[in-house]
N, C-alpha and C. Protein backbone atom coordinates (compact mmCIF):
# COMPACT_ATOMS: atom_id res chain seq x y z
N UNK A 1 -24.14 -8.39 28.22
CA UNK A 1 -23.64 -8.89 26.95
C UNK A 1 -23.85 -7.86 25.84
N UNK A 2 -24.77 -7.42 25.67
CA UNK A 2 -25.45 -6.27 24.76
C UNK A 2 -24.17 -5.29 24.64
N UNK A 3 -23.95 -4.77 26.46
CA UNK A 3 -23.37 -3.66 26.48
C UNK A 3 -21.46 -3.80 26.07
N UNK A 4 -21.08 -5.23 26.09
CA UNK A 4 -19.92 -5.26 25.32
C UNK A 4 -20.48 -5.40 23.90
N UNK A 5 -21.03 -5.74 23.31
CA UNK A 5 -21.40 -6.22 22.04
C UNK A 5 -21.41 -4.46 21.45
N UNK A 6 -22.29 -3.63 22.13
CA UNK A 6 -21.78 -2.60 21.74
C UNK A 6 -20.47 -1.26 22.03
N UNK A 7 -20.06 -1.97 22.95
CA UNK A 7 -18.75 -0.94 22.57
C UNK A 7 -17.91 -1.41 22.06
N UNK A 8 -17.93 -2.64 21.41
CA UNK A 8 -16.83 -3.46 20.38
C UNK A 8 -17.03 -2.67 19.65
N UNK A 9 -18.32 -2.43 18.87
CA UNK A 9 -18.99 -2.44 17.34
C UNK A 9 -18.40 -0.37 17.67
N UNK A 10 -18.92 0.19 18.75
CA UNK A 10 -18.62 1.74 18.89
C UNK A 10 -16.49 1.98 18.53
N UNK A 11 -15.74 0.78 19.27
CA UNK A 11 -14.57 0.61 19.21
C UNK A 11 -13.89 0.58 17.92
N UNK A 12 -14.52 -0.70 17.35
CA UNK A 12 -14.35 -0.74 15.68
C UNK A 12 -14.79 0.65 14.72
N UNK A 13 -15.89 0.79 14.82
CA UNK A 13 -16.03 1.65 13.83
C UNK A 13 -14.95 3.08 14.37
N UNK A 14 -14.81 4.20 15.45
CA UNK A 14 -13.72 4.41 15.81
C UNK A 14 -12.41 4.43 14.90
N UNK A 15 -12.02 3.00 15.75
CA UNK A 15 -10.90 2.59 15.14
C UNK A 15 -10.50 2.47 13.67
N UNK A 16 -12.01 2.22 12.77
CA UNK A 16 -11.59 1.83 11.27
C UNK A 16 -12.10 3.76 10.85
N UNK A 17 -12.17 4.69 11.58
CA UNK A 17 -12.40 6.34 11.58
C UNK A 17 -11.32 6.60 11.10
N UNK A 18 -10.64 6.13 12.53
CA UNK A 18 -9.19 7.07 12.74
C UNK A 18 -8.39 6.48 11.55
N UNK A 19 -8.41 5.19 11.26
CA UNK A 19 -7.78 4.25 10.00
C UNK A 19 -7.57 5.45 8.88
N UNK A 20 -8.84 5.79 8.32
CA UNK A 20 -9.54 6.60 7.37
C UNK A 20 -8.60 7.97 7.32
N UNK A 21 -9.01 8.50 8.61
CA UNK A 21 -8.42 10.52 8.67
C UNK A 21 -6.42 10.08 8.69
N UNK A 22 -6.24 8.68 8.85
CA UNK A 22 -4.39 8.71 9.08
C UNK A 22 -4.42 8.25 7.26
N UNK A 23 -4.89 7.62 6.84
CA UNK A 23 -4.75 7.47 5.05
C UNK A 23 -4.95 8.58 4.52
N UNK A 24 -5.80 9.24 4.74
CA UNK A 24 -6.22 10.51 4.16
C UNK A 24 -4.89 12.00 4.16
N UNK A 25 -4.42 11.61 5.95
CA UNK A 25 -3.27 12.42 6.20
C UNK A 25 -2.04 12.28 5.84
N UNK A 26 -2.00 10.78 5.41
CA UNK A 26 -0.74 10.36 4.31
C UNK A 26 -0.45 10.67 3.31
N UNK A 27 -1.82 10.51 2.60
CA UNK A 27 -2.75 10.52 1.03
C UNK A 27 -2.29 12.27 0.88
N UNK A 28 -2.15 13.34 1.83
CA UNK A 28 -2.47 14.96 1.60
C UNK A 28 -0.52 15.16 2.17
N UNK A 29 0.24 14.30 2.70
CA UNK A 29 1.66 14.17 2.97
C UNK A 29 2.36 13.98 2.02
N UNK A 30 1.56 12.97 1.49
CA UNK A 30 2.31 12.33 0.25
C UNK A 30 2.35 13.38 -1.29
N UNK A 31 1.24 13.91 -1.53
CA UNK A 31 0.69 14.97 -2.61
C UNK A 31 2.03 16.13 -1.98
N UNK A 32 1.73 16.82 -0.79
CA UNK A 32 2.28 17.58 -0.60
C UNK A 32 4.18 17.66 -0.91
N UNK A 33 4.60 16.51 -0.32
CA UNK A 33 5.57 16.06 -0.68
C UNK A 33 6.10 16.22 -2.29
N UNK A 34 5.43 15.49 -3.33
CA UNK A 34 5.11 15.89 -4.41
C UNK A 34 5.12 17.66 -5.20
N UNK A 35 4.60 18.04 -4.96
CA UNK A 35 4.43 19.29 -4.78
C UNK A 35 5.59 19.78 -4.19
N UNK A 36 6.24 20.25 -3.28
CA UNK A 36 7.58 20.28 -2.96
C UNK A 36 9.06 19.73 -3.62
N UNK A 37 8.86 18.88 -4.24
CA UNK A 37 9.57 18.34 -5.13
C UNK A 37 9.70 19.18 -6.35
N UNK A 38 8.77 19.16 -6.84
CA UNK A 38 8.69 20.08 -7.84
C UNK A 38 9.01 21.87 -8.28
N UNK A 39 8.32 22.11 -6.77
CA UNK A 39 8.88 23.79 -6.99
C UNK A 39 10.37 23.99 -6.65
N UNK A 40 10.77 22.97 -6.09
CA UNK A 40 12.34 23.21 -5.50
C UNK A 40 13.16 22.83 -6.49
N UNK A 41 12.30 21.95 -7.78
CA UNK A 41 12.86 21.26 -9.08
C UNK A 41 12.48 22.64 -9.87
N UNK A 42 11.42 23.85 -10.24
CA UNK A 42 11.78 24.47 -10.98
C UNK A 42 12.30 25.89 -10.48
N UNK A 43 12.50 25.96 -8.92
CA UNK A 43 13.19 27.23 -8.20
C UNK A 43 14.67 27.13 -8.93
N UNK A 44 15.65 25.52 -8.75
CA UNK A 44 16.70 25.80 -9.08
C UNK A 44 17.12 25.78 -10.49
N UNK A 45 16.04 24.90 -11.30
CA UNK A 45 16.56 25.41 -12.43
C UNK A 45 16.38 26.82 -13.04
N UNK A 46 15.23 27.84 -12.22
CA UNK A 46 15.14 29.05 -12.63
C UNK A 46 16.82 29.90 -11.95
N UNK A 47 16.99 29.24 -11.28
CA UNK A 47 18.17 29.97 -10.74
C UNK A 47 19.44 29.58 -11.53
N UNK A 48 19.42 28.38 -11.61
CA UNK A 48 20.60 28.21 -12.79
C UNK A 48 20.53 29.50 -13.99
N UNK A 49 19.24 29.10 -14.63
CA UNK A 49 18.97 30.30 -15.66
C UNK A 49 18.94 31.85 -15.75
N UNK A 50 19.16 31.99 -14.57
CA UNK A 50 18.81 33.43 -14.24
C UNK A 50 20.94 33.74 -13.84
N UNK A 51 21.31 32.70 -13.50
CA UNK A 51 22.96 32.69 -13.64
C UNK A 51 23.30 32.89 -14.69
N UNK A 52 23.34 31.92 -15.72
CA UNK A 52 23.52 31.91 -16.86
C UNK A 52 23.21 32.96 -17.69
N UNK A 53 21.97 34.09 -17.87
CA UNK A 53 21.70 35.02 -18.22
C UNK A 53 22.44 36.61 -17.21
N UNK A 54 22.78 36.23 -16.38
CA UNK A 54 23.69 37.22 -15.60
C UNK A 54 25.48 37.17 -15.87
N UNK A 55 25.35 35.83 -16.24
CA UNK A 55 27.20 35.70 -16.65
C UNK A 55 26.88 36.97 -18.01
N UNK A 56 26.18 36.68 -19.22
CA UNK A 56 26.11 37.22 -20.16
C UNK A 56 25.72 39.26 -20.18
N UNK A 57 25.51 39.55 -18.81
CA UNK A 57 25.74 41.37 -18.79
C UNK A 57 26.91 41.45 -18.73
């Protein structure tokens, strides 16, 4: 009895681990994502601008 009693409790904690490092890997997906958004938001407007200042040579 003991010895299920403890590999439930070894199972759970485990299980509420891995819970943890997949939020965390969302949590650093999600940021990243973010972040990507953004440089690709000021890559093209630098490129628009850098058009716009090339129509004008």
């Amino acid at each position: 009895m003991k010895k299920i009693v403890l590999k439930t409790l070894v199972w759970l904690r485990s299980s509420l681990g891995f819970r943890q490092k997949k939020a965390n890997i969302d949590m650093i997906i999600e940021e990243n994502m973010a972040m990507m958004k953004e440089i690709r938001a000021k890559r093209i407007s630098f490129y628009r601008h850098y058009k716009k200042a090339e129509s004008y040579l």
